[in-house]
C-alpha atoms as a PDB file:
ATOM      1  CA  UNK A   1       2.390  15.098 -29.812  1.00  0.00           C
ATOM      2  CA  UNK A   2       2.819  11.623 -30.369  1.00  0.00           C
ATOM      3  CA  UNK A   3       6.563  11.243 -29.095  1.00  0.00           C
ATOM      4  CA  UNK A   4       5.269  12.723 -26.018  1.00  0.00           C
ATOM      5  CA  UNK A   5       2.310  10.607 -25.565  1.00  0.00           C
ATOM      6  CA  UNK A   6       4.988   7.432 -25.796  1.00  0.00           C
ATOM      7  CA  UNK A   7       6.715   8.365 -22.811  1.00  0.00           C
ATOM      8  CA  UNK A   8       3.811   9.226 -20.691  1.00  0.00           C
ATOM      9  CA  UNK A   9       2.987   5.849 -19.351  1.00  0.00           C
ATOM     10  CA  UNK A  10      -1.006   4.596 -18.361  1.00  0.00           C
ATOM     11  CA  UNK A  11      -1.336   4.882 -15.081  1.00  0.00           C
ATOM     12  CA  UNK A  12      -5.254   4.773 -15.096  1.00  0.00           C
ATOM     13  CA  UNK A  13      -7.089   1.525 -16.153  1.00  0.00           C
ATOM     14  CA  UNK A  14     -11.255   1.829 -16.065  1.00  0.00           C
ATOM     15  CA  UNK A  15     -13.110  -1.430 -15.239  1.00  0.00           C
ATOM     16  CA  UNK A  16     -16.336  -3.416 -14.534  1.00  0.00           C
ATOM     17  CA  UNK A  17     -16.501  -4.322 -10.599  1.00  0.00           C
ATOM     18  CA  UNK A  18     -17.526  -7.773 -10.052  1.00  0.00           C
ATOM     19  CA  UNK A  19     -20.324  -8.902  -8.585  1.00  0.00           C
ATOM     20  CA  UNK A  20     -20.487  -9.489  -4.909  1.00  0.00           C
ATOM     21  CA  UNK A  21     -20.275 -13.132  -3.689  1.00  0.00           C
ATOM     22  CA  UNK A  22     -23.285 -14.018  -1.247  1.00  0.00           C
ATOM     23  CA  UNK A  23     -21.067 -14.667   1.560  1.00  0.00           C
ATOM     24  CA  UNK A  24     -18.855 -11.893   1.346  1.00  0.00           C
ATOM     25  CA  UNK A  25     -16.757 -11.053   3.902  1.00  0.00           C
ATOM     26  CA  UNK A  26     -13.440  -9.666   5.987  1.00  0.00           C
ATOM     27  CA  UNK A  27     -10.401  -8.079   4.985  1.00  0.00           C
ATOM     28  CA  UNK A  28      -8.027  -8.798   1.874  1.00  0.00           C
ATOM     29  CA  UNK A  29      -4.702  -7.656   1.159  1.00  0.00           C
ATOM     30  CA  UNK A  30      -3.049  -7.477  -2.180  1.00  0.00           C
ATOM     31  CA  UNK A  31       0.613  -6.524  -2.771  1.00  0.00           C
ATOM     32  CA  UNK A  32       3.184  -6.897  -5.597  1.00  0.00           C
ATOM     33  CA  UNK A  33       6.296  -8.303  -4.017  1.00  0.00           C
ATOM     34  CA  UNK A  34      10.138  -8.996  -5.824  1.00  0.00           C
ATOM     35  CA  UNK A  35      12.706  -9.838  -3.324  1.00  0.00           C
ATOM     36  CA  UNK A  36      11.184  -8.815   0.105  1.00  0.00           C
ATOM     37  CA  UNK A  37      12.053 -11.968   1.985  1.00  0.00           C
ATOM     38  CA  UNK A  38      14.192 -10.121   4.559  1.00  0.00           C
ATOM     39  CA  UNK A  39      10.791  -8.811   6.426  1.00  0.00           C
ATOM     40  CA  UNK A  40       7.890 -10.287   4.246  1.00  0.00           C
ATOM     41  CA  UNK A  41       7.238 -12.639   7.347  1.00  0.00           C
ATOM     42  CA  UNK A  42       6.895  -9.994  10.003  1.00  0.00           C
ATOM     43  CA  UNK A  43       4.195  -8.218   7.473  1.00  0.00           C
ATOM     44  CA  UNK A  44       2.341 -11.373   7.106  1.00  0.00           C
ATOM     45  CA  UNK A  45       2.216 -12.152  10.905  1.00  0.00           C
ATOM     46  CA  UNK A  46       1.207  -8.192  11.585  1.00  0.00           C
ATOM     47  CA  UNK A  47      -1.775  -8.300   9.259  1.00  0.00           C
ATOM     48  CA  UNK A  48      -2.651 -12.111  10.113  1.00  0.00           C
ATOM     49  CA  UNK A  49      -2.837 -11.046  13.903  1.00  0.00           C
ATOM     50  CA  UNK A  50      -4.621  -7.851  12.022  1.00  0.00           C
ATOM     51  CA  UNK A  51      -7.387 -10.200  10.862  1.00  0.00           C
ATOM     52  CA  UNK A  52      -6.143 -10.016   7.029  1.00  0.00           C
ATOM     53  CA  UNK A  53      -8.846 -12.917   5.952  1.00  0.00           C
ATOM     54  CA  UNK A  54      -6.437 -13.754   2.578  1.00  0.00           C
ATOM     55  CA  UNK A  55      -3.338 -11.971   0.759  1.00  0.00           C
ATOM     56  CA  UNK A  56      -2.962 -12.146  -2.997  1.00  0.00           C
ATOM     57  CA  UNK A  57       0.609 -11.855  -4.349  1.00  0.00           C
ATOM     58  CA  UNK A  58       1.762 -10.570  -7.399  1.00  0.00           C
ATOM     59  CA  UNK A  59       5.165 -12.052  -7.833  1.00  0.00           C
ATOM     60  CA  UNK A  60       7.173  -9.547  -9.691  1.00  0.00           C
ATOM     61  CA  UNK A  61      10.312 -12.192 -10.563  1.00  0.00           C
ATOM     62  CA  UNK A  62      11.184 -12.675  -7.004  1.00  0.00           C
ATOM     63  CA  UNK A  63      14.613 -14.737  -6.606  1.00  0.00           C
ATOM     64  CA  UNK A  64      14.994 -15.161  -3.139  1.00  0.00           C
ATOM     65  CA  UNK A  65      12.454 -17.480  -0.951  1.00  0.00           C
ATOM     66  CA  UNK A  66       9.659 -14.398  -0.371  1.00  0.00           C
ATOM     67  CA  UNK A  67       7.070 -16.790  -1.812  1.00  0.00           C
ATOM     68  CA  UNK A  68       7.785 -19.868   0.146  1.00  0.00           C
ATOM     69  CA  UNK A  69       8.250 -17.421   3.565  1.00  0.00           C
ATOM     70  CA  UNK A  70       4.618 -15.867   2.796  1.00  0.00           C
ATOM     71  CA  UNK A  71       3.186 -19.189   2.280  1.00  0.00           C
ATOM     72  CA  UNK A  72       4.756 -20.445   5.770  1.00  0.00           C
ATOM     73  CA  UNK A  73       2.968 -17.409   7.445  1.00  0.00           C
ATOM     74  CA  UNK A  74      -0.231 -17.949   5.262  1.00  0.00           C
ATOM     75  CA  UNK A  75      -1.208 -20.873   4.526  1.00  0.00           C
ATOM     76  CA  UNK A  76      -4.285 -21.226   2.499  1.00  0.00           C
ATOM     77  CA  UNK A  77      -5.009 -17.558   2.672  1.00  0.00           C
ATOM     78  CA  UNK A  78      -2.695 -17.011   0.105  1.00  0.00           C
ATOM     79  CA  UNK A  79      -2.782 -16.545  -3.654  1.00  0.00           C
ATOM     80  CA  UNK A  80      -0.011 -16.033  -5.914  1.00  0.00           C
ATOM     81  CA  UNK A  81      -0.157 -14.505  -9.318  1.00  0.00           C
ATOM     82  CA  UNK A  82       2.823 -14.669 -11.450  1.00  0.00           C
ATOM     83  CA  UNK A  83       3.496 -11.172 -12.410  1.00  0.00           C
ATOM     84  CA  UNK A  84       6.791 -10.803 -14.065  1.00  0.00           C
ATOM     85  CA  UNK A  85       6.155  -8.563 -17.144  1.00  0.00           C
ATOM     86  CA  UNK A  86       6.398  -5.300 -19.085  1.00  0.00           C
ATOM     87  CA  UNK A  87       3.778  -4.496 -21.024  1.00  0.00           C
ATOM     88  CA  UNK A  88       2.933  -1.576 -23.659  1.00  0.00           C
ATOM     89  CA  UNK A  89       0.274  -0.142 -25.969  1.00  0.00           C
ATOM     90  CA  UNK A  90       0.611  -1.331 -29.451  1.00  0.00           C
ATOM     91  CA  UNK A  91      -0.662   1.780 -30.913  1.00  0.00           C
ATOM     92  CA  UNK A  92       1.381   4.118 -29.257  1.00  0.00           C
ATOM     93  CA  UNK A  93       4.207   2.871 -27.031  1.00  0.00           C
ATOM     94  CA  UNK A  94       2.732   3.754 -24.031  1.00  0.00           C
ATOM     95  CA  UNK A  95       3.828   1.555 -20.514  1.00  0.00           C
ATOM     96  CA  UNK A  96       0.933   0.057 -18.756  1.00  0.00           C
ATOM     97  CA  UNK A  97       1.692   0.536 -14.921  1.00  0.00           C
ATOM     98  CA  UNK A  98       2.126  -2.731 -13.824  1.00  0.00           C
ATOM     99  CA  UNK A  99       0.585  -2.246 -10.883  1.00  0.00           C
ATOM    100  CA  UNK A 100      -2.108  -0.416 -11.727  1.00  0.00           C
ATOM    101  CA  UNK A 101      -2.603  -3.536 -14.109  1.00  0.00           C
ATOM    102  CA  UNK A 102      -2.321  -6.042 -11.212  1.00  0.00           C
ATOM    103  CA  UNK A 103      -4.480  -4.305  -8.975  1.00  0.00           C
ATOM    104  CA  UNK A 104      -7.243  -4.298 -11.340  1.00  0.00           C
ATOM    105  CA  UNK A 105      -7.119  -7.613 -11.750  1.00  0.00           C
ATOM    106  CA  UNK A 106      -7.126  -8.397  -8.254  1.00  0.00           C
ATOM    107  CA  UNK A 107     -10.002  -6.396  -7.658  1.00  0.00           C
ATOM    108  CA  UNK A 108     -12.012  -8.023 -10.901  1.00  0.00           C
ATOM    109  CA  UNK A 109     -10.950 -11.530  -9.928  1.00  0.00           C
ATOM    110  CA  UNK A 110     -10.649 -12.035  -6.122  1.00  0.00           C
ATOM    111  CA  UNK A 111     -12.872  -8.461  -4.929  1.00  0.00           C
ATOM    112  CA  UNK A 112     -16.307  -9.464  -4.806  1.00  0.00           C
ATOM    113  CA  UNK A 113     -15.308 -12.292  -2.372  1.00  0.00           C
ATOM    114  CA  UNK A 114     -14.294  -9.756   0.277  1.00  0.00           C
ATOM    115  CA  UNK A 115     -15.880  -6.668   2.168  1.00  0.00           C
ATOM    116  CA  UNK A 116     -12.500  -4.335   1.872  1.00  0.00           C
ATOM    117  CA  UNK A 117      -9.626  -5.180  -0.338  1.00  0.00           C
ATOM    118  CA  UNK A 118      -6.474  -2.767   0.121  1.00  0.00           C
ATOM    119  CA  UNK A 119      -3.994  -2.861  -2.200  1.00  0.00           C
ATOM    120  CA  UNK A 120      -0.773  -2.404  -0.377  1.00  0.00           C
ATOM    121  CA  UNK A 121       3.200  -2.610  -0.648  1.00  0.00           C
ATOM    122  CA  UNK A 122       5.218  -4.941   1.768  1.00  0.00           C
ATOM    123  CA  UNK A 123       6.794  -1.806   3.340  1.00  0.00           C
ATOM    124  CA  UNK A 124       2.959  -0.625   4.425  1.00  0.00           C
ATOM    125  CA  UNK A 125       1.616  -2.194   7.226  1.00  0.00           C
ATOM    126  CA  UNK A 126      -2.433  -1.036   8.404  1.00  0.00           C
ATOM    127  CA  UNK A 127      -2.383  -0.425  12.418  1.00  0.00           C
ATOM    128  CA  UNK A 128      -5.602  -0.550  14.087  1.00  0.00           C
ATOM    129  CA  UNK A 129      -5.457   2.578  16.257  1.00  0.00           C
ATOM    130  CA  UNK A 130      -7.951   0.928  18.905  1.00  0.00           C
ATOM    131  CA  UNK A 131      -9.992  -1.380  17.586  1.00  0.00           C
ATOM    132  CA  UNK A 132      -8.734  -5.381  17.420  1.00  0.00           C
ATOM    133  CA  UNK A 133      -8.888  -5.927  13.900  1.00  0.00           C
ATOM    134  CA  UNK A 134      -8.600  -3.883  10.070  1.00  0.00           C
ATOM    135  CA  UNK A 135     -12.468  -4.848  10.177  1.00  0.00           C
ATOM    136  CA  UNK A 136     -13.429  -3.944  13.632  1.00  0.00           C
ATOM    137  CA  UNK A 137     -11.714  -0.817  12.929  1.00  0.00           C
ATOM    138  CA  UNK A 138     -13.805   0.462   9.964  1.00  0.00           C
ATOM    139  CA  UNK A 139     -17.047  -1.158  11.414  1.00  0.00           C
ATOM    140  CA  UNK A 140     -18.278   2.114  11.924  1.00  0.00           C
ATOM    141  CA  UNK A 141     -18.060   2.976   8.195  1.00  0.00           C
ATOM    142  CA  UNK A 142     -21.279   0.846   7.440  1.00  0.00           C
ATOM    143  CA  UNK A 143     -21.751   0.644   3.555  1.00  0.00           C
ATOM    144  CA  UNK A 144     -19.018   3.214   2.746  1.00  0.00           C
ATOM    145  CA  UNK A 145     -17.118   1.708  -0.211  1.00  0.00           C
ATOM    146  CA  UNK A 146     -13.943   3.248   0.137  1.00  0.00           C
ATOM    147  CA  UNK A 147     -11.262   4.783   2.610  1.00  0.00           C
ATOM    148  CA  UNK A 148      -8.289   6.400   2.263  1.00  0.00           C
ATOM    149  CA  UNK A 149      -5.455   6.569   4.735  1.00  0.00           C
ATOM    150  CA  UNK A 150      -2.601   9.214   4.146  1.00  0.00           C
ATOM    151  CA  UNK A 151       1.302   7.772   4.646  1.00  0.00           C
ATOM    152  CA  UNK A 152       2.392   7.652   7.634  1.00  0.00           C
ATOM    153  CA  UNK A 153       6.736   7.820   6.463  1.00  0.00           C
ATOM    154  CA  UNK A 154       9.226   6.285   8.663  1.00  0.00           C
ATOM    155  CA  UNK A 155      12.554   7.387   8.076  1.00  0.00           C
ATOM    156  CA  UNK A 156      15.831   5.200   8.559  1.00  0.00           C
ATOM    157  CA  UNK A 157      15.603   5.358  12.492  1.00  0.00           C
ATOM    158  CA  UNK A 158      19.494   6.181  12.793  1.00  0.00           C
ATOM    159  CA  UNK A 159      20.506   2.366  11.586  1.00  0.00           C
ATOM    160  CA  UNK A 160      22.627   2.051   9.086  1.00  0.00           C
ATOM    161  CA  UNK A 161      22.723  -1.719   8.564  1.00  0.00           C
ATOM    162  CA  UNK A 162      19.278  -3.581   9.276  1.00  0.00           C
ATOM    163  CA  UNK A 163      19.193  -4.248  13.027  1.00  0.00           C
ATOM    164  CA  UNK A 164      17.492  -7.483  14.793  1.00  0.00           C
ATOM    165  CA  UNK A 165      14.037  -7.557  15.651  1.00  0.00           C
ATOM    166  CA  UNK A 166      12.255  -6.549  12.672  1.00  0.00           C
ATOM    167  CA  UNK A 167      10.883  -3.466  11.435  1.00  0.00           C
ATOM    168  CA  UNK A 168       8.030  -2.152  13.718  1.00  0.00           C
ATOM    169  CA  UNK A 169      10.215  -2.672  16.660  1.00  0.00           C
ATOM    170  CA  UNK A 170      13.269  -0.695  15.599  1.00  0.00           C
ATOM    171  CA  UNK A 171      11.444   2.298  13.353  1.00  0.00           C
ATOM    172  CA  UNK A 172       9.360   4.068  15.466  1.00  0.00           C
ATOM    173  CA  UNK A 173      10.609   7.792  14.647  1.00  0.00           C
ATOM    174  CA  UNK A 174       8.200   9.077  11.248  1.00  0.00           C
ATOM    175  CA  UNK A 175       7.500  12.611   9.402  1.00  0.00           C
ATOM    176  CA  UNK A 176       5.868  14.354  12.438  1.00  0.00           C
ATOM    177  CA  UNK A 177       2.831  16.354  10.097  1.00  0.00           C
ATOM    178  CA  UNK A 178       2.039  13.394   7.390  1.00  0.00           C
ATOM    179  CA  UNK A 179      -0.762  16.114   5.420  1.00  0.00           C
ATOM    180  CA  UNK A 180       2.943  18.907   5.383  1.00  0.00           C
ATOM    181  CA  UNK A 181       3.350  18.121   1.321  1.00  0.00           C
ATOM    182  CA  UNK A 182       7.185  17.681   0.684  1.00  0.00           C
ATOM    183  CA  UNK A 183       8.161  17.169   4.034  1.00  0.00           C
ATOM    184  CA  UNK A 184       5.963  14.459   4.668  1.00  0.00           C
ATOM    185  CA  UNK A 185       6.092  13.230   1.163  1.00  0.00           C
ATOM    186  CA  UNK A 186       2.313  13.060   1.172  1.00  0.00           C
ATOM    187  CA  UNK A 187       0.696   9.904  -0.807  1.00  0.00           C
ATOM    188  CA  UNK A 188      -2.078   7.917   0.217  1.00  0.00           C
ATOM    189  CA  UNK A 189      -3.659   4.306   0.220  1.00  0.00           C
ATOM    190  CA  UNK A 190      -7.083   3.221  -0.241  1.00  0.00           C
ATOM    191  CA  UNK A 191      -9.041  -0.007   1.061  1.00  0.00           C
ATOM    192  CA  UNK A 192     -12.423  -0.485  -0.656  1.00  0.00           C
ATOM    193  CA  UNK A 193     -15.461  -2.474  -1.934  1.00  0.00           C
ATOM    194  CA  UNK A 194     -14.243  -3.899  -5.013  1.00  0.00           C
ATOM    195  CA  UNK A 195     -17.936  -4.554  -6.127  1.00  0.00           C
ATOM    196  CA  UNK A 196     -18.339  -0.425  -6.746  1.00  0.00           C
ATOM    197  CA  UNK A 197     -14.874   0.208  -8.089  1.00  0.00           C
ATOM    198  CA  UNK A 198     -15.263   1.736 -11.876  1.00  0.00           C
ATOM    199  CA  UNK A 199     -11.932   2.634 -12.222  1.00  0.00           C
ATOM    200  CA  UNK A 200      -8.506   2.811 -10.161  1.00  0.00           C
ATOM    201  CA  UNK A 201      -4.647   4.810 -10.380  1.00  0.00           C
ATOM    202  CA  UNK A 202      -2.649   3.045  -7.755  1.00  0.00           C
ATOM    203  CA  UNK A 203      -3.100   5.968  -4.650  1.00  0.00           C
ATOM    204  CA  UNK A 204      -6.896   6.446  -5.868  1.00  0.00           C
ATOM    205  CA  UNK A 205      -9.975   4.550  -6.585  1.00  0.00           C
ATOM    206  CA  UNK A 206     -13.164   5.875  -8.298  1.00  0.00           C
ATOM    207  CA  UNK A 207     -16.445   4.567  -6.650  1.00  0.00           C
ATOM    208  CA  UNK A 208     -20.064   4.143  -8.706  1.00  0.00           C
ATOM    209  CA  UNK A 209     -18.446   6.253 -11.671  1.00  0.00           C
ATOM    210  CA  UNK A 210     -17.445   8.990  -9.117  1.00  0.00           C
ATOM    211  CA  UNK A 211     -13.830  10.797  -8.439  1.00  0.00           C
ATOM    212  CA  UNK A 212     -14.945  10.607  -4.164  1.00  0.00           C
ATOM    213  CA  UNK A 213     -13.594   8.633  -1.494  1.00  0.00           C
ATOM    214  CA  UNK A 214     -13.931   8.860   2.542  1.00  0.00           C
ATOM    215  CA  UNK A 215     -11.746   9.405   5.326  1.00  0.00           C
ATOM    216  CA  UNK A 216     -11.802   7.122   8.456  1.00  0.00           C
ATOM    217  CA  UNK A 217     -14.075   9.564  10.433  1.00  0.00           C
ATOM    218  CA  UNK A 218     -16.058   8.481   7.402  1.00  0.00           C
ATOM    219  CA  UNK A 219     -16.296  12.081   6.000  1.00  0.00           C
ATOM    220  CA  UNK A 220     -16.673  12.296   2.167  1.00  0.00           C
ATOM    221  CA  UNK A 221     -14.459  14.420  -0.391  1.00  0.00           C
ATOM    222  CA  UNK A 222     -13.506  14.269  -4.167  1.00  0.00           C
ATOM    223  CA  UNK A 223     -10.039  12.732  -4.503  1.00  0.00           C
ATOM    224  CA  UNK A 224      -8.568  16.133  -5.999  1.00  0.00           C
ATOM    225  CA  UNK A 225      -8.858  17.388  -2.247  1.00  0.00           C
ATOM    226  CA  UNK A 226      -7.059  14.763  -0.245  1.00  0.00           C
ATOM    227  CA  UNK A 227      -4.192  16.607   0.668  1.00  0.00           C
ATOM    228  CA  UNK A 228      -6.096  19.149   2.095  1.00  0.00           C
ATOM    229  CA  UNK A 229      -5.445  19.018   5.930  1.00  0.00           C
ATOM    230  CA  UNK A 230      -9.095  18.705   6.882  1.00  0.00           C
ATOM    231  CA  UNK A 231      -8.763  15.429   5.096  1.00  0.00           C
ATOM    232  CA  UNK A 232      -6.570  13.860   7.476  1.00  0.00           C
ATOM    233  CA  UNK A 233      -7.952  11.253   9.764  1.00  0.00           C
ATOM    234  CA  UNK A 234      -6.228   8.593  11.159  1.00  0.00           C
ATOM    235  CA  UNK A 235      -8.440   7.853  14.106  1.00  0.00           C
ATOM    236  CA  UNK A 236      -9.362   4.237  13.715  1.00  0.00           C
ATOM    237  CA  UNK A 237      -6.365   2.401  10.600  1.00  0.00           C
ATOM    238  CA  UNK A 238      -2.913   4.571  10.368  1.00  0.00           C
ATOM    239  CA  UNK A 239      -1.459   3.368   7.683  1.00  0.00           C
ATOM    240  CA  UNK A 240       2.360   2.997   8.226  1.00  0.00           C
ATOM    241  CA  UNK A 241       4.851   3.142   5.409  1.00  0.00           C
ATOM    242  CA  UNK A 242       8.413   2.162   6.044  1.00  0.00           C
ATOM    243  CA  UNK A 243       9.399   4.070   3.261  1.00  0.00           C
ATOM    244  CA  UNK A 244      13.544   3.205   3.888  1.00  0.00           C
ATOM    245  CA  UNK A 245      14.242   1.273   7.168  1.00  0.00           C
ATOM    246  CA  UNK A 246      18.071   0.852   6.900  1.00  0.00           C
ATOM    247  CA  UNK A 247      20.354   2.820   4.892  1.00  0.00           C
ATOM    248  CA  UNK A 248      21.693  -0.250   3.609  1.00  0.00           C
ATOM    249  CA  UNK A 249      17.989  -1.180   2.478  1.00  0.00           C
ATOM    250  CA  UNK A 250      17.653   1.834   1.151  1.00  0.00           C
ATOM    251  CA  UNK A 251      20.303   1.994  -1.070  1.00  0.00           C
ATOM    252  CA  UNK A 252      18.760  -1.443  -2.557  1.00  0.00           C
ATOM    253  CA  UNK A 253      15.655  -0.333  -2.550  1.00  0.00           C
ATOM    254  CA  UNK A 254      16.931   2.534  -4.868  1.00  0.00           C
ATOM    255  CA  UNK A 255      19.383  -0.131  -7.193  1.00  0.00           C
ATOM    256  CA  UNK A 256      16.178  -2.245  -7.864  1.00  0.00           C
ATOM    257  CA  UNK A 257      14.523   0.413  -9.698  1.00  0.00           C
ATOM    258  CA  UNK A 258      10.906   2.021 -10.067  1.00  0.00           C
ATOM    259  CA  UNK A 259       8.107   0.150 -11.398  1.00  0.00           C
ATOM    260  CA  UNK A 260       7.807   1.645 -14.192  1.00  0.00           C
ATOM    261  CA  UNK A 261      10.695   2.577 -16.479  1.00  0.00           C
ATOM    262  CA  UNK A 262      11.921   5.591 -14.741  1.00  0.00           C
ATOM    263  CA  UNK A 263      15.863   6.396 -16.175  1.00  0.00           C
ATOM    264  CA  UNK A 264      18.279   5.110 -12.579  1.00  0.00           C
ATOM    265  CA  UNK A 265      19.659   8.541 -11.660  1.00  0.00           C
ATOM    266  CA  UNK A 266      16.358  10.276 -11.488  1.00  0.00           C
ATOM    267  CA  UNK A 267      14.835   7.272  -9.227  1.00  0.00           C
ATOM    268  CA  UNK A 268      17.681   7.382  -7.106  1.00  0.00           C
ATOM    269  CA  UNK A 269      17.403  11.522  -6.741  1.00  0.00           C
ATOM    270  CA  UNK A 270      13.508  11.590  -6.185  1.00  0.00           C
ATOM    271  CA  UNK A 271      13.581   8.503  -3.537  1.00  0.00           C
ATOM    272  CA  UNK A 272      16.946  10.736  -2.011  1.00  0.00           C
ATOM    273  CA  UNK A 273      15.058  13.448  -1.335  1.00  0.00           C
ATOM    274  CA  UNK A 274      11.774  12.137  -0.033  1.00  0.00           C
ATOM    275  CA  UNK A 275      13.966  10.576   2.587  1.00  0.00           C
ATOM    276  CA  UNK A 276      15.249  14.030   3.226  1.00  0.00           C
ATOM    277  CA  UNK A 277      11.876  15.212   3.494  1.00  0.00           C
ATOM    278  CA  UNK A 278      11.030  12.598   6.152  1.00  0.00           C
ATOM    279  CA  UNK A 279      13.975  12.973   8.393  1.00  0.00           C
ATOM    280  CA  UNK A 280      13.692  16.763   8.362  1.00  0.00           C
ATOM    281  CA  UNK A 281      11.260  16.618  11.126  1.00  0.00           C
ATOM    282  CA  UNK A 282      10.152  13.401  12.982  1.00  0.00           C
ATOM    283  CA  UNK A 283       8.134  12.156  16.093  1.00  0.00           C
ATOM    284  CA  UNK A 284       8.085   9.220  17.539  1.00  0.00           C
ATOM    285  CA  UNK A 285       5.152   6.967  16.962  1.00  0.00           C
ATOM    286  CA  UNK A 286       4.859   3.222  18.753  1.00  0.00           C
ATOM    287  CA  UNK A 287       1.449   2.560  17.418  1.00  0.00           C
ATOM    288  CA  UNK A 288       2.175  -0.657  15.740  1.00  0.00           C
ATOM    289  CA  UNK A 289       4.060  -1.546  18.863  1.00  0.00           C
ATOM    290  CA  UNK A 290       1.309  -0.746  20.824  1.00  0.00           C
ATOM    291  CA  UNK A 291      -1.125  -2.921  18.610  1.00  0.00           C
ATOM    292  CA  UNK A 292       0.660  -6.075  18.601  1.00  0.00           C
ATOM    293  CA  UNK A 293       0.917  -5.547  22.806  1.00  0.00           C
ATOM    294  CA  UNK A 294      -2.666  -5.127  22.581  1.00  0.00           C
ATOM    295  CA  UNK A 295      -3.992  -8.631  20.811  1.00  0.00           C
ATOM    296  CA  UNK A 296      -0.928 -10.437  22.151  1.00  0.00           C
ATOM    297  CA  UNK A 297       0.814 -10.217  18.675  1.00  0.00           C
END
């Protein structure tokens, strides 16, 4: 039993929120980045026109100038957290997620400073659907303390080597049902008040010691029945995940390896055929597009 338990890493951390800061406020991001710098601008400038009030990076041994291009874009709305590590239960071998581990310290440390946090990947950018801003568009929400917003997968778009003009310009073709299970390689992200988070996974949050979180109609359900369809809501923040852009990217996307230590050919297979699953049936979508046309992004 114990052999087993070593190679089944922690994935779930439990945690005591922090307390709310009296002039809590806005919208912060948090993301773990290691060599993004090819498009980490055009996600800053998204989720700065957005109204993203501060990002906190976790710099996972970047070697290329992501840090300094972030700071460009952000100013003094960034944090960075050195965040270059592997770490392991003594007792029994198990790996600590890592980001699982650098969420919950973002949430502990920098959370009670903000209204929503959303802890995010450089390849996910949050669209306002019709509102002007991440907060505007979860206004409606009141008190809620958390909301989760399925993937939305963009496949390769057809380009083989990364075209000019950025990413939401040039993918605009995604899984066409993202609630179908394989084909739409369902996973989900959550934004939420980090003052009432009692413990986190890294697609799911638990609220006031409760498995429950809220669509953005606002409409309540344990986490165990996301992926049921009447779940889906993506009325007011789509969350889009650029889960390959080029084949090029793709294939080093797949030669940096998982974050956690996942053996190279079974990465490679699984992130092989979630692309599959993607591309089997796509729509077009231009709601980013249409976002940035609307606030003069």
């Amino acid at each position: 039993m114990l052999g087993f338990l070593t190679r089944k890493p922690i994935t779930k951390l439990a945690m005591t929120p922090p307390p709310p800061a009296p002039d809590r406020a806005g919208v912060a991001l948090v993301l773990i980045v290691r060599n993004e710098a090819r498009h980490i601008a055009e996600w800053a400038r998204f989720h700065r026109a957005a109204g993203v009030a501060h990002v906190i990076a976790y710099d996972n041994g970047c070697t290329d100038d992501t840090i300094a291009r972030l700071r460009a874009q952000m100013g003094a709305a960034l944090t960075v957290m050195p965040w270059n590590q592997r770490l392991r239960d003594a007792a029994t071998g198990r790996e600590i997620h890592n980001q699982v581990l650098a969420y919950a310290h973002a949430l502990r440390n920098f959370g009670g400073r903000f209204r929503w946090v959303g802890c995010v990947d450089a390849d996910e950018f949050l669209v306002p659907k019709g509102a002007d801003s991440i907060g505007a568009a979860l206004a409606h929400l009141g008190e809620c303390p958390s909301v989760t917003l399925p993937w939305h997968n963009f496949g390769r778009g057809g380009h083989q080597t990364p075209p000019q003009g950025g990413v939401i310009a040039n993918y605009t073709r995604r899984a066409a049902d993202p609630m179908s299970g394989a084909r739409g390689v369902t996973n989900f992200k959550t934004l939420v008040d980090a003052t009432r988070v009692t413990a986190l996974k890294v697609h799911s949050y638990e609220v006031d010691g409760q498995p429950v979180t809220w669509n953005d109609r606002g409409e309540k359900m344990r986490l165990s029945d996301r992926r049921d369809a009447r779940f889906y809501s993506a009325e007011h923040l789509q969350l889009n995940h650029y889960y390959t852009r080029s084949e090029a990217e793709l294939a080093a996307k797949i030669a940096r390896g998982s974050n956690q230590s996942v053996e190279a050919a079974r990465h490679a297979a699984r992130v092989r055929r979630n692309v599959a699953n993607i591309e089997a049936d796509e729509v077009e979508d231009r709601s980013a597009i249409d976002f940035l046309a609307r606030v003069g992004g």
